[in-house]
Protein backbone atom coordinates (compact mmCIF):
# COMPACT_ATOMS: atom_id res chain seq x y z
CA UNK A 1 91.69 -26.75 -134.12
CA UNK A 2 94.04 -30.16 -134.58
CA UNK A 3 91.51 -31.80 -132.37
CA UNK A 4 87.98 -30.69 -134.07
CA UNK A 5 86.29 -33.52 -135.92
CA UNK A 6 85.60 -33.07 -139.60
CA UNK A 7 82.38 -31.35 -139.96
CA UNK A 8 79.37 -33.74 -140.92
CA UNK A 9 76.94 -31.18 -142.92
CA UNK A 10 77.64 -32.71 -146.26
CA UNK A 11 78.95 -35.78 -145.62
CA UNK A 12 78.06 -38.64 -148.08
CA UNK A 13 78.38 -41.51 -144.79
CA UNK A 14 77.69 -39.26 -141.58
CA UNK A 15 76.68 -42.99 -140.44
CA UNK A 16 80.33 -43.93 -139.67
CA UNK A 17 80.94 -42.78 -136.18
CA UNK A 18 84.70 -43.77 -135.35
CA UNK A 19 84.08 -44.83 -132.29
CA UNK A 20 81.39 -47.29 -133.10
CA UNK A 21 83.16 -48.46 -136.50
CA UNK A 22 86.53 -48.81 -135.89
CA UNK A 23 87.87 -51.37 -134.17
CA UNK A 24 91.73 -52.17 -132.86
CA UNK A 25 91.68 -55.81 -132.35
CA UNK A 26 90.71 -58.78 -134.24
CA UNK A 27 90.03 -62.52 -133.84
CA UNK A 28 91.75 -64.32 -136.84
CA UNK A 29 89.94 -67.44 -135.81
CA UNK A 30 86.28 -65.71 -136.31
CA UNK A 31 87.20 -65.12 -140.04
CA UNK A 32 85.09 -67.61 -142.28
CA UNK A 33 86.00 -65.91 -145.38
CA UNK A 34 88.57 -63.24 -146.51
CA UNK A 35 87.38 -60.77 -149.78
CA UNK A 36 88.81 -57.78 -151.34
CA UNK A 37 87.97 -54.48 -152.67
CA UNK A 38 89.91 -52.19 -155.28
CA UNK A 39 89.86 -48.80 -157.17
CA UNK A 40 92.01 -48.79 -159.78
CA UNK A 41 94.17 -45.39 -160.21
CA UNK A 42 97.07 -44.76 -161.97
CA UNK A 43 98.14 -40.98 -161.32
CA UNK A 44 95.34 -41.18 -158.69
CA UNK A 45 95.80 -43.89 -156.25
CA UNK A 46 94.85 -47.32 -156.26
CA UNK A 47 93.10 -48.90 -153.31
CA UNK A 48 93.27 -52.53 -151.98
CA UNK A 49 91.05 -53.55 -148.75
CA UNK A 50 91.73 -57.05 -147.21
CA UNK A 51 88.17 -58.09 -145.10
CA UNK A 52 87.36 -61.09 -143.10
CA UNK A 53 83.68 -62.13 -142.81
CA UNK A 54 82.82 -63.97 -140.28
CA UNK A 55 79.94 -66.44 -140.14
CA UNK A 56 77.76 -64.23 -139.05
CA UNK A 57 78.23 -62.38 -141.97
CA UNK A 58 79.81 -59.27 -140.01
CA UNK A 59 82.32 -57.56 -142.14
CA UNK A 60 85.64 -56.11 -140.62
CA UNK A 61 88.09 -54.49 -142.72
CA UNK A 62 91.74 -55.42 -141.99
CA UNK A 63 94.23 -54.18 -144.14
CA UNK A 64 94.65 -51.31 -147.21
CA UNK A 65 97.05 -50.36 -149.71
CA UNK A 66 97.35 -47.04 -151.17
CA UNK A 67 99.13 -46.49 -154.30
CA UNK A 68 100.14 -44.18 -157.09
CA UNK A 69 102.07 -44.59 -160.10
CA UNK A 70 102.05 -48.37 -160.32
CA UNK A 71 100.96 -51.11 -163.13
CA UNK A 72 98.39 -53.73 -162.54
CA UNK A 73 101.08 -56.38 -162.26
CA UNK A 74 102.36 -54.60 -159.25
CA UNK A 75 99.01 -54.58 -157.58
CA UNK A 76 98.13 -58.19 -158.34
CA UNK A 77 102.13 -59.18 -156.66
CA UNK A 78 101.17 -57.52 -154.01
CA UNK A 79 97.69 -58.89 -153.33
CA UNK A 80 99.15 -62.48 -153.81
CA UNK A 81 101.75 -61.64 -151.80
CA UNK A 82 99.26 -60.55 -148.68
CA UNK A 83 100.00 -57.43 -147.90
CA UNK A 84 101.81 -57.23 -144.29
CA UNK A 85 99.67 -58.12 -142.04
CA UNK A 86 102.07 -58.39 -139.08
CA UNK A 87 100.27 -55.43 -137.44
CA UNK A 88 97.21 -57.47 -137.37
CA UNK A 89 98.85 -60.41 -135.40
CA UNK A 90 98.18 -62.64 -138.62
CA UNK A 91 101.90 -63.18 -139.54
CA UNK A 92 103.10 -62.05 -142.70
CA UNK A 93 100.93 -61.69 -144.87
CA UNK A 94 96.64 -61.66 -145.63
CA UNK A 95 95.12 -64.84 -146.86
CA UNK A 96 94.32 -63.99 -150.54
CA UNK A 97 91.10 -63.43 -150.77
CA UNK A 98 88.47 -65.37 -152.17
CA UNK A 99 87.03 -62.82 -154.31
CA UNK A 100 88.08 -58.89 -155.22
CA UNK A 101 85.14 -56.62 -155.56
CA UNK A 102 86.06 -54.07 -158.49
CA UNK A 103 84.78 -51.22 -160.33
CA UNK A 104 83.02 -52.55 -163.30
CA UNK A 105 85.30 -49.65 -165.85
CA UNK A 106 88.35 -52.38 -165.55
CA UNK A 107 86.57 -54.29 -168.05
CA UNK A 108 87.80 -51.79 -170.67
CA UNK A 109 90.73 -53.17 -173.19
CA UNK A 110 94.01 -51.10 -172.57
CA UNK A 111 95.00 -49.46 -176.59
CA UNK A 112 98.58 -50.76 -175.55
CA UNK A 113 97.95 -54.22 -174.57
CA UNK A 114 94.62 -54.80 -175.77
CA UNK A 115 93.82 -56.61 -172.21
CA UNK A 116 91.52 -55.55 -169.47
CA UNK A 117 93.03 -54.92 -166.29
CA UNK A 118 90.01 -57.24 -165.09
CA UNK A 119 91.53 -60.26 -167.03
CA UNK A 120 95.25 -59.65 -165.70
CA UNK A 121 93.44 -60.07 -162.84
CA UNK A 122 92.02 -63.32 -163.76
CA UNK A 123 95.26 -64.23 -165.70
CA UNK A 124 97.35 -64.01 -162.44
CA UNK A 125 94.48 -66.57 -160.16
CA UNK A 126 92.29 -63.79 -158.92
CA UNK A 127 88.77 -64.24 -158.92
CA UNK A 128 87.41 -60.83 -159.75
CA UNK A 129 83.61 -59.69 -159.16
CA UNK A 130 82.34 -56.49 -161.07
CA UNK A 131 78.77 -55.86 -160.57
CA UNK A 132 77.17 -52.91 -161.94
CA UNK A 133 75.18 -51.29 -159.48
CA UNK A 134 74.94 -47.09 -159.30
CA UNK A 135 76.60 -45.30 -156.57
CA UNK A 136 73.66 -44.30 -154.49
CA UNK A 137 72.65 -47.56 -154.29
CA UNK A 138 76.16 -49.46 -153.75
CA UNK A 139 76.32 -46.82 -151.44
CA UNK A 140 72.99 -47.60 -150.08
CA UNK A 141 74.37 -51.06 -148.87
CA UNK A 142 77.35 -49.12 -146.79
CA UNK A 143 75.15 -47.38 -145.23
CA UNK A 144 73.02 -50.14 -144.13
CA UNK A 145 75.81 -52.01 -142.95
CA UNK A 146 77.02 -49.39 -140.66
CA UNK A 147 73.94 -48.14 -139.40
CA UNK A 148 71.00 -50.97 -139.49
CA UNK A 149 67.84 -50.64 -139.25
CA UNK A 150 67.59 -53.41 -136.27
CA UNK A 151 70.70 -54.38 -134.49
CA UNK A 152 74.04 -53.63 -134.22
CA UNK A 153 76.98 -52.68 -137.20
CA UNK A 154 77.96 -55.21 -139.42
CA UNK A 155 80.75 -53.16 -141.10
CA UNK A 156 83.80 -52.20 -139.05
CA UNK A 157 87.20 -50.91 -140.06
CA UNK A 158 90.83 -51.72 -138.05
CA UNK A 159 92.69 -49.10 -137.10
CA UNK A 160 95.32 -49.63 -139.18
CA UNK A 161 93.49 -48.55 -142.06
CA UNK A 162 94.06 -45.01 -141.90
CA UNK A 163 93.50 -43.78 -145.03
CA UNK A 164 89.56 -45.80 -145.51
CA UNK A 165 88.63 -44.18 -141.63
CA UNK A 166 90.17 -40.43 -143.56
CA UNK A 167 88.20 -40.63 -146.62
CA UNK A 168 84.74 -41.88 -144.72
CA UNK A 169 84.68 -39.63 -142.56
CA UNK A 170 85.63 -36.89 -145.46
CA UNK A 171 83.90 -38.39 -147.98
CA UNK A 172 81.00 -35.32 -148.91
CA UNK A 173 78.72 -33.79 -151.52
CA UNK A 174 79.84 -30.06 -152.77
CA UNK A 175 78.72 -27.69 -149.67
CA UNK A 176 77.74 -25.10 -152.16
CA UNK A 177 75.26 -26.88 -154.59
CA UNK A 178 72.78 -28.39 -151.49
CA UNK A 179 70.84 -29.93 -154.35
CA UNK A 180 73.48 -32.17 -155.70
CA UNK A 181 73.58 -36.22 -155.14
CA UNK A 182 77.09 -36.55 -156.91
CA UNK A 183 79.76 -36.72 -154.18
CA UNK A 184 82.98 -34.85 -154.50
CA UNK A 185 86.15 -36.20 -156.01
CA UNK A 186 88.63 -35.22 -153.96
CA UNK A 187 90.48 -37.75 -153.08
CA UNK A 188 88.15 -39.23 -150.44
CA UNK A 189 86.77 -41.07 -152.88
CA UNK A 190 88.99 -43.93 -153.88
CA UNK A 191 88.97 -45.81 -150.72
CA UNK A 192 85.39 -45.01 -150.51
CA UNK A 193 84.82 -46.62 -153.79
CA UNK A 194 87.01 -49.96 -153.18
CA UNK A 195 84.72 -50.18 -149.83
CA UNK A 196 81.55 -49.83 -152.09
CA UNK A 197 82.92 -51.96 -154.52
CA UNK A 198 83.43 -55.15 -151.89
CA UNK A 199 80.44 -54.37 -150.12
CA UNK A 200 77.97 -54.14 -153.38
CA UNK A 201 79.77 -57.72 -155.09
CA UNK A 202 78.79 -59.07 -151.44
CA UNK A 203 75.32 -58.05 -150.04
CA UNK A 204 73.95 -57.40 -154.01
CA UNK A 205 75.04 -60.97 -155.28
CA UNK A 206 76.98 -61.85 -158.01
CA UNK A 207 75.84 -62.85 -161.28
CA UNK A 208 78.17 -65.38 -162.88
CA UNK A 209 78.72 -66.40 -166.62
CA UNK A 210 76.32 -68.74 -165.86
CA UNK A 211 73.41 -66.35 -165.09
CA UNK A 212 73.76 -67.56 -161.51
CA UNK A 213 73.65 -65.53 -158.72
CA UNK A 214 76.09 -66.45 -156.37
């Protein structure tokens, strides 16, 4: 029983086949850029991905951080800070990245503070990207990613991050309502989301204050 794979019936991203995806080396030098992804969770967990992209636009998910209980501040110290990376052969610590993908909701003012958790963000250096884009299609772009129509994947995961290879592979719609589009939340979901939340800010543009898509 320990060694049967999760079943794939219902499964939101039955195109993520470990084998294929997951990958447990990686060439620092490749990486042309370094972005981020992040669900924010305060009783639930909060989820930081580190990715390089190289410049053939392949996207390979380094590093994760998985965390309940803590402020914003805490998250943004520790995404300046890198992470640890040593696993990874990098050193210390991840480059910070260029951008953080986010879920759009951080825009709301907190009653206490009366700031967004997107500007403490912005207030501490990061750049922050929150496009609005619904979760079939953000999840659209995962799923193209992993399984194209032409070619090979351009998403892959390290095996480090043990909690984003978990969730996609758990990651499913409710098994007794065949009719329903909304997956479950059950705890699969926030590294899921910080994954969709990177991968939509990156392959659906960005619109800036400008108007500009970037």
């Amino acid at each position: 029983m320990l060694c049967t794979r999760p079943r794939r019936d219902d499964c939101v991203l039955p195109e993520f086949d470990r084998p294929r995806h997951v990958v447990g080396s990686f060439d620092v030098g490749a990486a042309e850029t370094w972005i981020g992804g992040m669900d924010f969770g305060i009783r639930a967990p909060t989820v930081v991905l580190w990715a390089a992209v190289d410049g053939s636009g392949v996207v390979r998910v380094v590093g994760e951080r998985v965390v309940s209980g803590e402020a914003i501040a805490a998250h943004v110290e520790a995404i300046r800070g890198g992470g640890h990376a040593a696993s990874m052969g990098i050193g210390a610590a991840f480059p910070v990245p260029e951008w953080i993908g986010v879920d759009p909701a951080g825009r709301q003012r907190s009653e206490q503070t009366g700031v967004s958790t997107i500007e403490v963000m912005r207030r501490a250096g990061l750049a922050v990207r929150d496009r609005r884009l619904g979760l079939m299609s953000g999840l659209e772009l995962v799923r193209t990613r992993l399984k194209p129509a032409s070619g090979g994947p351009t998403l892959f995961v390290h095996e480090s991050c043990e909690k984003l290879i978990e969730s996609l592979e758990r990651y499913r719609y409710p098994a007794d309502r065949p009719e329903s589009t909304t997956p479950l939340k059950d705890g699969s979901d926030h590294a899921v989301d910080a994954l969709r939340y990177m991968i939509q800010n990156l392959d659906a543009g960005y619109r800036s204050s400008g108007g500009r898509y970037v």
